[in-house]
Structure formats: structure tokens, C-alpha cells
Protein backbone atom coordinates (compact mmCIF):
# COMPACT_ATOMS: atom_id res chain seq x y z
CA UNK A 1 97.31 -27.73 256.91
CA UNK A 2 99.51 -30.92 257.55
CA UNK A 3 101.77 -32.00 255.52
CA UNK A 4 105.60 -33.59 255.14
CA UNK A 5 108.55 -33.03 252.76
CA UNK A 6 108.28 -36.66 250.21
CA UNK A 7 111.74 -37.86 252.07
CA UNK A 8 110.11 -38.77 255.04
CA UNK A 9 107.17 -40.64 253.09
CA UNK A 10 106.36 -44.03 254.30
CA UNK A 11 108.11 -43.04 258.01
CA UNK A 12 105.11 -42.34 260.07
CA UNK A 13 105.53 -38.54 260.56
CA UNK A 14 101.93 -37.60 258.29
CA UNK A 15 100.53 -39.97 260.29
CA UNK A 16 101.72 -38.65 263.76
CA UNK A 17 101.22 -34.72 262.71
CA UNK A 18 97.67 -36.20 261.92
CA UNK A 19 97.22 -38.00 265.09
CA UNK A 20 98.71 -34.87 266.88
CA UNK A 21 95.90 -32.67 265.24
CA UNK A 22 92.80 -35.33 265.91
CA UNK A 23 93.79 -35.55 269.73
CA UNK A 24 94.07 -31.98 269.63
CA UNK A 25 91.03 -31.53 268.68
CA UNK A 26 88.96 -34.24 271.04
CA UNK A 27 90.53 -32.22 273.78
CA UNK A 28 89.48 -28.85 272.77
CA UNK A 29 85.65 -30.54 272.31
CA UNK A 30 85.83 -30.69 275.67
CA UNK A 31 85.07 -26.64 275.65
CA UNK A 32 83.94 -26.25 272.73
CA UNK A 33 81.84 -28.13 270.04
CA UNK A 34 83.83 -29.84 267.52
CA UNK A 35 82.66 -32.39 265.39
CA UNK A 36 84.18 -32.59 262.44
CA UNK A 37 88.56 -32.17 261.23
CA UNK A 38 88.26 -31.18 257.35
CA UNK A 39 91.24 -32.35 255.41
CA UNK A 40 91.83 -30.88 251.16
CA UNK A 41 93.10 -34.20 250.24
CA UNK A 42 95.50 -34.13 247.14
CA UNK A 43 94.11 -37.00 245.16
CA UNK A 44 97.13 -38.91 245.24
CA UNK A 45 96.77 -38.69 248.89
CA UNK A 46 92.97 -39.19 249.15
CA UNK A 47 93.08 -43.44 249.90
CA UNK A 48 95.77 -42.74 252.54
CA UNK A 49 93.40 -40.08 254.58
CA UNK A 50 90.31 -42.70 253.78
CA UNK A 51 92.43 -45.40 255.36
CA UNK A 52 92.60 -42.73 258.64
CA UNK A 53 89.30 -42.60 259.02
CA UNK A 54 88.01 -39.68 256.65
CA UNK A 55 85.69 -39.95 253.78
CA UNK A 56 84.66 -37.62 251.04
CA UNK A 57 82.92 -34.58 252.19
CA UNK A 58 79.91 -34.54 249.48
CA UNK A 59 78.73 -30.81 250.81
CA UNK A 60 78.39 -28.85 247.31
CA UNK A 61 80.05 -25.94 248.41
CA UNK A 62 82.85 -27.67 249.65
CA UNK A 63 82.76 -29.16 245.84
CA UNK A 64 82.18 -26.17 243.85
CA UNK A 65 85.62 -24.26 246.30
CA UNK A 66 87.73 -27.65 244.74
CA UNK A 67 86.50 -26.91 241.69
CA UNK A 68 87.38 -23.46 242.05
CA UNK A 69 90.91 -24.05 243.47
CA UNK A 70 91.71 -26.97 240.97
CA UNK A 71 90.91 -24.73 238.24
CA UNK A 72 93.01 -21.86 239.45
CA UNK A 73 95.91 -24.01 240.51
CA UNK A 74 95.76 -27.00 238.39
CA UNK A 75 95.97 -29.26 242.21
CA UNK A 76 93.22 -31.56 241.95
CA UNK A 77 91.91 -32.35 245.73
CA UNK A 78 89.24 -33.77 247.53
CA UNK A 79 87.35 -32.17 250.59
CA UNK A 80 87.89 -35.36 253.01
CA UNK A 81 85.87 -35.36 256.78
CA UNK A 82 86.56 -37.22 260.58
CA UNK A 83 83.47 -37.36 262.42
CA UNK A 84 84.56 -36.77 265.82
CA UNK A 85 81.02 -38.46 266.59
CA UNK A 86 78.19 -36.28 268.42
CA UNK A 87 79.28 -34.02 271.55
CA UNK A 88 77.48 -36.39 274.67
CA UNK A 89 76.14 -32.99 276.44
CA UNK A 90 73.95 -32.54 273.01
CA UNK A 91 72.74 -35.95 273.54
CA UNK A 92 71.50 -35.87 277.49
CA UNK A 93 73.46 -38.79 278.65
């Protein structure tokens, strides 16, 4: 989970914690597969992750869990997705 206290809105720090996590994560593909980061996007928050990259992650179970969270909490979200793109050693190039 990533996120930053509203007083430092608009200052870049979501944005570097995010970029943090993404590099992070290229790096560790390196051992391991990874191919997707999954990001709950608050909804009021959901254009700012599509404008890094993400879009919605349609997978029905990852729908019916928001449904299940946003219905216990009252915190409507959307499951949001970075394709990393494929892992090259899959591929055979």
C-alpha cells in the first residue's frame, strides 16, 4: 500500500513512492517473474493512477473483493493494473 498524508498532495511524493515501488519491482523480475503491480485505487484517485500507466483490472474476482470491501467499509475503489510487459526468458529472445 502507497499512499501520502493530503498536505503533501500535488508535491510529487505519491508519485515518487510509486516510482520507488515500479523500479522495485523491474529489478526483482530479474529473479523472479513479475508481471503485473496491482494498485486498490480510491476512486477519487483512479484518473491519477490511469495517468501512471495503470488501467482497470476487469478480473471478476478482483470485482466481486471491491464489492465486498466497499460494502463493508463504505471506500469505493477500483482494482487498477501496470503491465510490467512479458518476462524476455518466457519469450526465447
Amino acid at each position: 500500500m502507497i499512499g501520502t498524508d493530503r498536505h503533501y498532495a500535488g508535491q510529487g511524493v505519491g508519485y515518487r513512492l510509486l516510482r520507488t515501488a515500479i523500479d522495485s519491482a523491474a529489478v526483482m523480475s530479474e529473479a523472479v517473474s513479475v508481471r503485473f503491480i496491482i494498485a486498490d485505487a480510491v476512486d477519487t484517485q483512479r484518473a491519477w493512477y490511469e495517468r501512471q500507466g495503470f488501467v482497470p483490472n476487469r478480473s471478476k474476482a478482483e470485482q466481486e473483493r471491491l464489492a465486498r470491501v466497499r460494502e463493508s467499509t463504505g471506500v469505493a475503489a477500483t482494482s487498477m493494473r501496470l503491465d510490467l510487459g512479458p518476462d524476455p526468458r518466457l519469450l526465447g529472445t
